[in-house]
PDB file of N, CA and C in Angstrom:
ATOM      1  N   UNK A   1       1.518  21.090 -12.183  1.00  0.00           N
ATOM      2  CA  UNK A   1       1.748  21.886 -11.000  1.00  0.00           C
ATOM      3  C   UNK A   1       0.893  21.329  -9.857  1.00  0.00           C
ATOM      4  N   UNK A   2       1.062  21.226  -8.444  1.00  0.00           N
ATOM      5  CA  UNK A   2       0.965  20.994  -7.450  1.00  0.00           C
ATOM      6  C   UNK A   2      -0.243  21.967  -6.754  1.00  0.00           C
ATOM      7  N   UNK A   3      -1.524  21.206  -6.662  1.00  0.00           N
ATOM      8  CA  UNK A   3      -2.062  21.672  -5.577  1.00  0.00           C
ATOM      9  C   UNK A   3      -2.541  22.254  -4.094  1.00  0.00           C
ATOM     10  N   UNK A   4      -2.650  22.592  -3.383  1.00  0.00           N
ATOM     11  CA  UNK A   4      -2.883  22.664  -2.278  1.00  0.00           C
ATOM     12  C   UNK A   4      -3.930  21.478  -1.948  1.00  0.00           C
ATOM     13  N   UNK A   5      -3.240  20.476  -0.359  1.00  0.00           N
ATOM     14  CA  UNK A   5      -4.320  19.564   0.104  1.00  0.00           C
ATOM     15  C   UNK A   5      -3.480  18.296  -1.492  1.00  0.00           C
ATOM     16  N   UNK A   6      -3.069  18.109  -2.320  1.00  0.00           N
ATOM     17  CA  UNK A   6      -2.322  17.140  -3.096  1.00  0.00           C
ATOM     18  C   UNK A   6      -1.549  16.341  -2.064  1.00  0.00           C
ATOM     19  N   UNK A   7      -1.323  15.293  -2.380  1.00  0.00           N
ATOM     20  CA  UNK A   7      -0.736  14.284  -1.993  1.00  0.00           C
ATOM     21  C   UNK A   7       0.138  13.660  -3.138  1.00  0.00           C
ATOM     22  N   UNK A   8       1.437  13.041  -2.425  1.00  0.00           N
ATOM     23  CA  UNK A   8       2.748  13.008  -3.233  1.00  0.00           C
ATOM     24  C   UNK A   8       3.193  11.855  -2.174  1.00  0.00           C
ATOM     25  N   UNK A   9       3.950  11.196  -3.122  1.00  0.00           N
ATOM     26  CA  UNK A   9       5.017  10.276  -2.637  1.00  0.00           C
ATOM     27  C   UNK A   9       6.689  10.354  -2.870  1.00  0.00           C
ATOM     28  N   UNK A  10       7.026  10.532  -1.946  1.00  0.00           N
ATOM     29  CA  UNK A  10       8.708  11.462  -1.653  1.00  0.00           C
ATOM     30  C   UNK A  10       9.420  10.459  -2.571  1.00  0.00           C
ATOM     31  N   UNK A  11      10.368  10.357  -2.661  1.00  0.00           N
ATOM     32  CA  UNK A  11      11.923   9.201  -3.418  1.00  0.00           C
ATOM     33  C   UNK A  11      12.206   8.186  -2.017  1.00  0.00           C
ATOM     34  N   UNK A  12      11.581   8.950  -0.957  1.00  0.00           N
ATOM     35  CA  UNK A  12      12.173   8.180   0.498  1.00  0.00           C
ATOM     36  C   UNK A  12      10.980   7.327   0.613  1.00  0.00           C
ATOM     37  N   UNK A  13       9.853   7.325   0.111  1.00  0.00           N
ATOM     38  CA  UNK A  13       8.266   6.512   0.518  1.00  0.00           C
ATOM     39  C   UNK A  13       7.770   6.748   1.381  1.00  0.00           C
ATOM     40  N   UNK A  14       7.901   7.712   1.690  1.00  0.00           N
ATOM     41  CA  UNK A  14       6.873   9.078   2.607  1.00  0.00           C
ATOM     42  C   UNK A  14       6.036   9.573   2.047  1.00  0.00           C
ATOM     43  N   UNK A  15       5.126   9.683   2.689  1.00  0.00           N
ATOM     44  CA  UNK A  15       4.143  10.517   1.781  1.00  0.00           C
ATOM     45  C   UNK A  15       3.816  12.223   2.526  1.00  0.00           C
ATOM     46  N   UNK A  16       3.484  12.743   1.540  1.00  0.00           N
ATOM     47  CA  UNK A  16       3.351  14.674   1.918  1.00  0.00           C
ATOM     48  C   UNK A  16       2.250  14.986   1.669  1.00  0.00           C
ATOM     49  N   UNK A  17       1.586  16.427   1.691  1.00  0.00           N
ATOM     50  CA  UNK A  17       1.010  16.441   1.769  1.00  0.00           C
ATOM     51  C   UNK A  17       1.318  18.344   0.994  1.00  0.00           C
ATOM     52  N   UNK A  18       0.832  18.611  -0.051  1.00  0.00           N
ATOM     53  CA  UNK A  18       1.231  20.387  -0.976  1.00  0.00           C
ATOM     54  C   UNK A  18       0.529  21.098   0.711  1.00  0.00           C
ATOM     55  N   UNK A  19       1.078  22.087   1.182  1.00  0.00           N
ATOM     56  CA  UNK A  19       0.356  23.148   1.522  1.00  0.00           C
ATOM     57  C   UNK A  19       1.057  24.462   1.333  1.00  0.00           C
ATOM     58  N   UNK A  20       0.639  25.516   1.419  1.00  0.00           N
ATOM     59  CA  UNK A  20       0.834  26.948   1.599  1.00  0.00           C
ATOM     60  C   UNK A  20       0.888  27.275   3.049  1.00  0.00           C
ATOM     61  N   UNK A  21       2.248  27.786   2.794  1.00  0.00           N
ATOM     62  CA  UNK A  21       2.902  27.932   3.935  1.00  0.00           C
ATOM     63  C   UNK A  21       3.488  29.703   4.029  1.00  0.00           C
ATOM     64  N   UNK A  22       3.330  30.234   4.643  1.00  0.00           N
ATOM     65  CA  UNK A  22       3.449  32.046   4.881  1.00  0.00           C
ATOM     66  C   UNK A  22       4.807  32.099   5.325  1.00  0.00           C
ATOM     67  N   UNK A  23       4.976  33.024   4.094  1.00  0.00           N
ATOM     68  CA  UNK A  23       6.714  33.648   4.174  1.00  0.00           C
ATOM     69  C   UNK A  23       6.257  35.400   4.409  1.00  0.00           C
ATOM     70  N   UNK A  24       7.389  35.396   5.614  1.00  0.00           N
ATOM     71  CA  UNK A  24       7.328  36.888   5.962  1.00  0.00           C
ATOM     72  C   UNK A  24       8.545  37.426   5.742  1.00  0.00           C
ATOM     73  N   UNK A  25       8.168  38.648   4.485  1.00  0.00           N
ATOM     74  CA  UNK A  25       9.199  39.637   4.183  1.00  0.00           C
ATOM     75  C   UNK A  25       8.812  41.060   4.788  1.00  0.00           C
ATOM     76  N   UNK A  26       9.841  41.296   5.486  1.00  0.00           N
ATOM     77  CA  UNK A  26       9.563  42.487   5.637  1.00  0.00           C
ATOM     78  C   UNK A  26       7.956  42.720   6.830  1.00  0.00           C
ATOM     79  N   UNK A  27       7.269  43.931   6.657  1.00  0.00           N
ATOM     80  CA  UNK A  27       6.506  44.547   7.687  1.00  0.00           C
ATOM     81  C   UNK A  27       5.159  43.699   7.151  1.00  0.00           C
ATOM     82  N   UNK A  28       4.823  42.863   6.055  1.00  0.00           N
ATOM     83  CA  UNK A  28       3.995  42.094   5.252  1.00  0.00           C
ATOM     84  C   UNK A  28       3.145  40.482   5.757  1.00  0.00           C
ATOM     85  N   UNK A  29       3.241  40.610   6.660  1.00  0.00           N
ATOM     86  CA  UNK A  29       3.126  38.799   7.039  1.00  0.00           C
ATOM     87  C   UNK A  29       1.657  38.176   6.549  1.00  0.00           C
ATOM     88  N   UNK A  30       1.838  37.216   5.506  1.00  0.00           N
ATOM     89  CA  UNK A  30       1.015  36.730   5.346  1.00  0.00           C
ATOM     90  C   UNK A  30       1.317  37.049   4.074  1.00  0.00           C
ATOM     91  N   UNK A  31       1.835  37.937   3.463  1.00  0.00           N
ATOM     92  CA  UNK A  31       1.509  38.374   1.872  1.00  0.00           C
ATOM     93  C   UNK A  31       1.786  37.891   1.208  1.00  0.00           C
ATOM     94  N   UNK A  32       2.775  37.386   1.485  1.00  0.00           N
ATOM     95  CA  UNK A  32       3.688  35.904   0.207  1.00  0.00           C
ATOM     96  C   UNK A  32       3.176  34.295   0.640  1.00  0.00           C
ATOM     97  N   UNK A  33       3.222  33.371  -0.096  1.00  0.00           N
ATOM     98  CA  UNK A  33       3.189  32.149   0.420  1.00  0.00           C
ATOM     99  C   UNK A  33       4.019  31.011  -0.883  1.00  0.00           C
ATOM    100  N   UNK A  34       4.381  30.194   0.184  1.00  0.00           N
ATOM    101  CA  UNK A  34       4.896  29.469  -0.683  1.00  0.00           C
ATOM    102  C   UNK A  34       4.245  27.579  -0.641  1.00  0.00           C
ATOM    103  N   UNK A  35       3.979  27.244  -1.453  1.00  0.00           N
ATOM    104  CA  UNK A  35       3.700  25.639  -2.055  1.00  0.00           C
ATOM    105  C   UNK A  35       4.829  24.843  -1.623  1.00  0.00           C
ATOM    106  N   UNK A  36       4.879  24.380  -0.585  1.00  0.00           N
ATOM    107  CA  UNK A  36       5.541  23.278  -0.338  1.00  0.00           C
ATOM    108  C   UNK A  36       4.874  21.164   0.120  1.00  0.00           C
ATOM    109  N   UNK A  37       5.442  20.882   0.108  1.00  0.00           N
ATOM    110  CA  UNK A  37       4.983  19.374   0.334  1.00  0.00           C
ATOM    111  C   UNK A  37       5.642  19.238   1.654  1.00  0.00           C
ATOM    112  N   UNK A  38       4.956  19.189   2.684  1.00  0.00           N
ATOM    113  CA  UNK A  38       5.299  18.890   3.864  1.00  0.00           C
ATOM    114  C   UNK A  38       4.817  17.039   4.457  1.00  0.00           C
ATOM    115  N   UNK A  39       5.760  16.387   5.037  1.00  0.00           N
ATOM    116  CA  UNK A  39       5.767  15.144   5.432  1.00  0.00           C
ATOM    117  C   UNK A  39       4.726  15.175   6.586  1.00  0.00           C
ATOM    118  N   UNK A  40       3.747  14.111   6.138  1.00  0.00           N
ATOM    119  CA  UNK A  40       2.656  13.800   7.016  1.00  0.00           C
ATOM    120  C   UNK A  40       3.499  12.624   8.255  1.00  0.00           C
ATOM    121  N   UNK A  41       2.439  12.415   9.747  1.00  0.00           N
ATOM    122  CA  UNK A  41       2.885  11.860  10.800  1.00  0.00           C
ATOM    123  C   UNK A  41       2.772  11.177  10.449  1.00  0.00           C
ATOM    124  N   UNK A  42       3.381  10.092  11.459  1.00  0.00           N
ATOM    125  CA  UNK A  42       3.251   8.269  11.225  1.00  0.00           C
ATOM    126  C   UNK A  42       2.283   7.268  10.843  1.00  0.00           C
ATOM    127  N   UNK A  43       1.193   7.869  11.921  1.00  0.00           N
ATOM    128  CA  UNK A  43      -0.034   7.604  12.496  1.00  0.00           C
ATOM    129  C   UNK A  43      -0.635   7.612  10.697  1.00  0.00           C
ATOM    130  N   UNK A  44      -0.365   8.746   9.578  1.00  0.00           N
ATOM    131  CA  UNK A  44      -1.317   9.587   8.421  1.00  0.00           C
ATOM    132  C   UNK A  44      -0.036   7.968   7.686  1.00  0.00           C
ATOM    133  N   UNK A  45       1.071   8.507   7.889  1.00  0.00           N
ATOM    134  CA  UNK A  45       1.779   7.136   6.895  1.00  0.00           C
ATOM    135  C   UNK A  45       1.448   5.984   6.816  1.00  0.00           C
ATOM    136  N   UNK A  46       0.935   5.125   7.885  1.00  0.00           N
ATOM    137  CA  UNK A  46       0.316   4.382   7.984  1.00  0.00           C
ATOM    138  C   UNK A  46      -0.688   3.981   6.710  1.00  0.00           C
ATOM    139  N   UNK A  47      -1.848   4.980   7.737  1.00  0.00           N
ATOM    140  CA  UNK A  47      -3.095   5.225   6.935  1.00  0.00           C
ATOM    141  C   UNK A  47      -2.842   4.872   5.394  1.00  0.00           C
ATOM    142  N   UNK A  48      -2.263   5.784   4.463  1.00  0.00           N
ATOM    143  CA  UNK A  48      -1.798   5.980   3.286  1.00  0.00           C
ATOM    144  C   UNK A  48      -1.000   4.875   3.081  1.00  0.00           C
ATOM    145  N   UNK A  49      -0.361   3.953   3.783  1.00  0.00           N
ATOM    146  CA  UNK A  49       0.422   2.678   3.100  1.00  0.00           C
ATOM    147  C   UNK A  49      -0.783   1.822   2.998  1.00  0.00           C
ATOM    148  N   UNK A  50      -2.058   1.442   3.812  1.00  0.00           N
ATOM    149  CA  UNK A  50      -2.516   0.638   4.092  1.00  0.00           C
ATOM    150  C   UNK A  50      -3.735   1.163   2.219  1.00  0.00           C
ATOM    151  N   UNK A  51      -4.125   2.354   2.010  1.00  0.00           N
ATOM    152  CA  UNK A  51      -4.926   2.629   1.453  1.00  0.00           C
ATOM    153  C   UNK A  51      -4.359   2.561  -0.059  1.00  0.00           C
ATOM    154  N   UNK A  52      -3.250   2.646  -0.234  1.00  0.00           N
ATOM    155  CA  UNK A  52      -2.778   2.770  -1.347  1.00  0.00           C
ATOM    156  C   UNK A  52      -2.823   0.913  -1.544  1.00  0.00           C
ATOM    157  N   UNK A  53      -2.417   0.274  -0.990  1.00  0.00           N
ATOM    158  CA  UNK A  53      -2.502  -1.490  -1.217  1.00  0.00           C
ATOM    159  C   UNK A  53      -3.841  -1.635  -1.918  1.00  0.00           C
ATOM    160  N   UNK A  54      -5.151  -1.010  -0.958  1.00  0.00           N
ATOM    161  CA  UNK A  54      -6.258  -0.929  -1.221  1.00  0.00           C
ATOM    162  C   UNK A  54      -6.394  -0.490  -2.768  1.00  0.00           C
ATOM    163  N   UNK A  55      -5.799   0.485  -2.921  1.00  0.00           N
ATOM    164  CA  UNK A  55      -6.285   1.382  -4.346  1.00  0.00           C
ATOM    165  C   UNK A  55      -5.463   0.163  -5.603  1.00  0.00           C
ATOM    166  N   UNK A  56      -4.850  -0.301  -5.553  1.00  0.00           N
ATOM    167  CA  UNK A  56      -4.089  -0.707  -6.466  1.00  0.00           C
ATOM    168  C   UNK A  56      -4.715  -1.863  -6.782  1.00  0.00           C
ATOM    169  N   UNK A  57      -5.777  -2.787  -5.937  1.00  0.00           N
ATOM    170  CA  UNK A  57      -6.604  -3.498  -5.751  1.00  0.00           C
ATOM    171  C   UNK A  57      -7.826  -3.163  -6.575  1.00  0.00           C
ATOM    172  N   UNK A  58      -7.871  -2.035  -6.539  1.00  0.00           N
ATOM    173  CA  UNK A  58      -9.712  -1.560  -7.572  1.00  0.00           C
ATOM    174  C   UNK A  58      -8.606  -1.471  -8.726  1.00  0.00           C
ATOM    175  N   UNK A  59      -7.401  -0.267  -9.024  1.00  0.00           N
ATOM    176  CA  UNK A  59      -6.755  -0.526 -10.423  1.00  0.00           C
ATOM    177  C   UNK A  59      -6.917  -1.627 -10.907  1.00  0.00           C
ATOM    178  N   UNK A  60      -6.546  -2.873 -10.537  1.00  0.00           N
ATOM    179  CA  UNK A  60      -6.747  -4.265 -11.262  1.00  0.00           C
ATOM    180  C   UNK A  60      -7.841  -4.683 -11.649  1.00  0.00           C
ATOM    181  N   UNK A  61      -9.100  -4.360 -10.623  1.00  0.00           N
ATOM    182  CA  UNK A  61      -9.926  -4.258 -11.612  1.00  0.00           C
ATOM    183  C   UNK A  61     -10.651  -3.717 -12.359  1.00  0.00           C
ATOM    184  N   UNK A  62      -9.807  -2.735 -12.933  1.00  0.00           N
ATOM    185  CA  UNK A  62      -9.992  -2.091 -13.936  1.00  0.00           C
ATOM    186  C   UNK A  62     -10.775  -0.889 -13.736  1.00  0.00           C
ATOM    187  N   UNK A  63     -11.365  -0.168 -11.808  1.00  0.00           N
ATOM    188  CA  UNK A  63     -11.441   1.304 -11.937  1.00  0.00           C
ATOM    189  C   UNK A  63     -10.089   2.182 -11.499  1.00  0.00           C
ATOM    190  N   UNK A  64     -10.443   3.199 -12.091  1.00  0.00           N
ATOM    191  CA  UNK A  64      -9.642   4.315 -12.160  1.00  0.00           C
ATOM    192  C   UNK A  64      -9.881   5.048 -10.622  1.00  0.00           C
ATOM    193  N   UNK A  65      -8.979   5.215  -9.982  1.00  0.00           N
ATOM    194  CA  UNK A  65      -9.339   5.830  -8.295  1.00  0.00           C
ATOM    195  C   UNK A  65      -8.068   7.127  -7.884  1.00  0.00           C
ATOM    196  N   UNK A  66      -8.648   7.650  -7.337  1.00  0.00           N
ATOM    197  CA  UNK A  66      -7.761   8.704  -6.851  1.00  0.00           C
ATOM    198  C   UNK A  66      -8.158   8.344  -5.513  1.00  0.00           C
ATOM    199  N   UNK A  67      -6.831   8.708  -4.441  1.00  0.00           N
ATOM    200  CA  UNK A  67      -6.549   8.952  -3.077  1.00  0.00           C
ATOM    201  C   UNK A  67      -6.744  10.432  -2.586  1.00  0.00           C
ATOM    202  N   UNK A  68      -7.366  11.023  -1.426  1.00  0.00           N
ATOM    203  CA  UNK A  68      -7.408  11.843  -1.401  1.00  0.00           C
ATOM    204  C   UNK A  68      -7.204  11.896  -0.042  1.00  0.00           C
ATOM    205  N   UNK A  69      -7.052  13.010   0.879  1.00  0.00           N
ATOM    206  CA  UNK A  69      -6.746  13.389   2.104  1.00  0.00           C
ATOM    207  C   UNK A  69      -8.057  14.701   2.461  1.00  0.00           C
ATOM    208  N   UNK A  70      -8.517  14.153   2.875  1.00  0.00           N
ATOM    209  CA  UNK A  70      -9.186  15.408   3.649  1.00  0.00           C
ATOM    210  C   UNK A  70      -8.499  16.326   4.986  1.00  0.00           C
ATOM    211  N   UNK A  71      -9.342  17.546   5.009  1.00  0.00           N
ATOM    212  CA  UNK A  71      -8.809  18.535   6.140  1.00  0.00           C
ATOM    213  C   UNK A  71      -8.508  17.891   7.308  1.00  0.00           C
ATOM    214  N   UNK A  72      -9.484  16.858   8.033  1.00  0.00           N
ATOM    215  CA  UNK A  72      -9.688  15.793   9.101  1.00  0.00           C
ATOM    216  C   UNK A  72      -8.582  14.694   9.170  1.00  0.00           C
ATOM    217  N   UNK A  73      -7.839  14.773   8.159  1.00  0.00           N
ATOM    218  CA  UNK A  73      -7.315  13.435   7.945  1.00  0.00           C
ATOM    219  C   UNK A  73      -7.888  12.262   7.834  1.00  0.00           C
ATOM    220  N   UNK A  74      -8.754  11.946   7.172  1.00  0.00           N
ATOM    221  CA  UNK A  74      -9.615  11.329   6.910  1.00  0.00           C
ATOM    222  C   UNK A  74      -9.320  10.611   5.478  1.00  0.00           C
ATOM    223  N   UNK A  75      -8.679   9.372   4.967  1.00  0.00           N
ATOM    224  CA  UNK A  75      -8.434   8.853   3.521  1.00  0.00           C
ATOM    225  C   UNK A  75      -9.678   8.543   3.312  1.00  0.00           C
ATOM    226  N   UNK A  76      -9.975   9.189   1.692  1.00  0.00           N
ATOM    227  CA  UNK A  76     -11.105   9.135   0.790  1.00  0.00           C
ATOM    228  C   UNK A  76     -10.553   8.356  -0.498  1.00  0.00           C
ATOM    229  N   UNK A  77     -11.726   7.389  -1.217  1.00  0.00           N
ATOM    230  CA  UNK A  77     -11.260   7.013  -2.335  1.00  0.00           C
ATOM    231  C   UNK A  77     -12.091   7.812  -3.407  1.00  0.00           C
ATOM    232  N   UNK A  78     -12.271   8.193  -4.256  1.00  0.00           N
ATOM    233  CA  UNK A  78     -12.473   9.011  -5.227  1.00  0.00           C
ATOM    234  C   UNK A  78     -12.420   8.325  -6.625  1.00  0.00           C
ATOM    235  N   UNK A  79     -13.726   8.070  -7.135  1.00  0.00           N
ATOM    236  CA  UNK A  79     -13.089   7.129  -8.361  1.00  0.00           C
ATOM    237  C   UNK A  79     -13.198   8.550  -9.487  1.00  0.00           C
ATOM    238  N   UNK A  80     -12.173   7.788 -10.712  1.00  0.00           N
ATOM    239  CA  UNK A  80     -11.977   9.143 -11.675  1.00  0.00           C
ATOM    240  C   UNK A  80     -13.481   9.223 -12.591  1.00  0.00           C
ATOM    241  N   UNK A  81     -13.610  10.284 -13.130  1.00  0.00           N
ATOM    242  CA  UNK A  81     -14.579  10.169 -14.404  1.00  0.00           C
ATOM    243  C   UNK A  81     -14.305   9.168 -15.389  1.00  0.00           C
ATOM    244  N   UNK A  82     -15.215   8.745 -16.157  1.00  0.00           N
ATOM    245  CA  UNK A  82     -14.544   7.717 -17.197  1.00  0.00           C
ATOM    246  C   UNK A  82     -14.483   8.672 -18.687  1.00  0.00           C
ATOM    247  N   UNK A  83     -13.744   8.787 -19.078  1.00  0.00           N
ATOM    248  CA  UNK A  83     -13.175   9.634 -20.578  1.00  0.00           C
ATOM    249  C   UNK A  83     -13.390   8.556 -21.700  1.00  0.00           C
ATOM    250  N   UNK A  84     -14.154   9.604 -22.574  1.00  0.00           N
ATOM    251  CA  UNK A  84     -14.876   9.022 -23.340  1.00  0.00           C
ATOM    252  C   UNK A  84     -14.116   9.916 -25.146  1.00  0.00           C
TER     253      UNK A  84
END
């Protein structure tokens, strides 16, 4: 299941971004929300094409890295724990 602030890569090679997004039923606003993956700007696509080249670069040698997006828009690399 899908986080909030997760990052995803569409079937189109876009990349998104999970947020919670407020569905209003009724006299309630705010009370429901729903998890969707909304498409980041150009400017963030960029970013994320250029960083992912990067990441696939430490995969080879052999660390484990996660991509991450901060609130700022800001790409973070994140290396994983090592499992033992």
């Amino acid at each position: 299941m899908a986080t909030e602030g997760e990052l995803v890569k569409l079937a189109n090679g876009r990349w998104a971004r999970y947020r919670q997004l407020p569905v209003y039923a009724g006299e309630a606003p705010g009370a429901l929300t729903l998890l969707a993956a909304v498409e980041l700007d150009d400017h963030t696509q960029e970013l994320l094409g250029e960083a992912e080249a990067s990441l696939d670069a430490y995969r080879l040698r052999g660390f484990e890295m996660d991509l991450r997006l901060d609130p700022d828009g800001n790409v973070r690399f994140e290396q994983r724990p090592a499992l033992h």
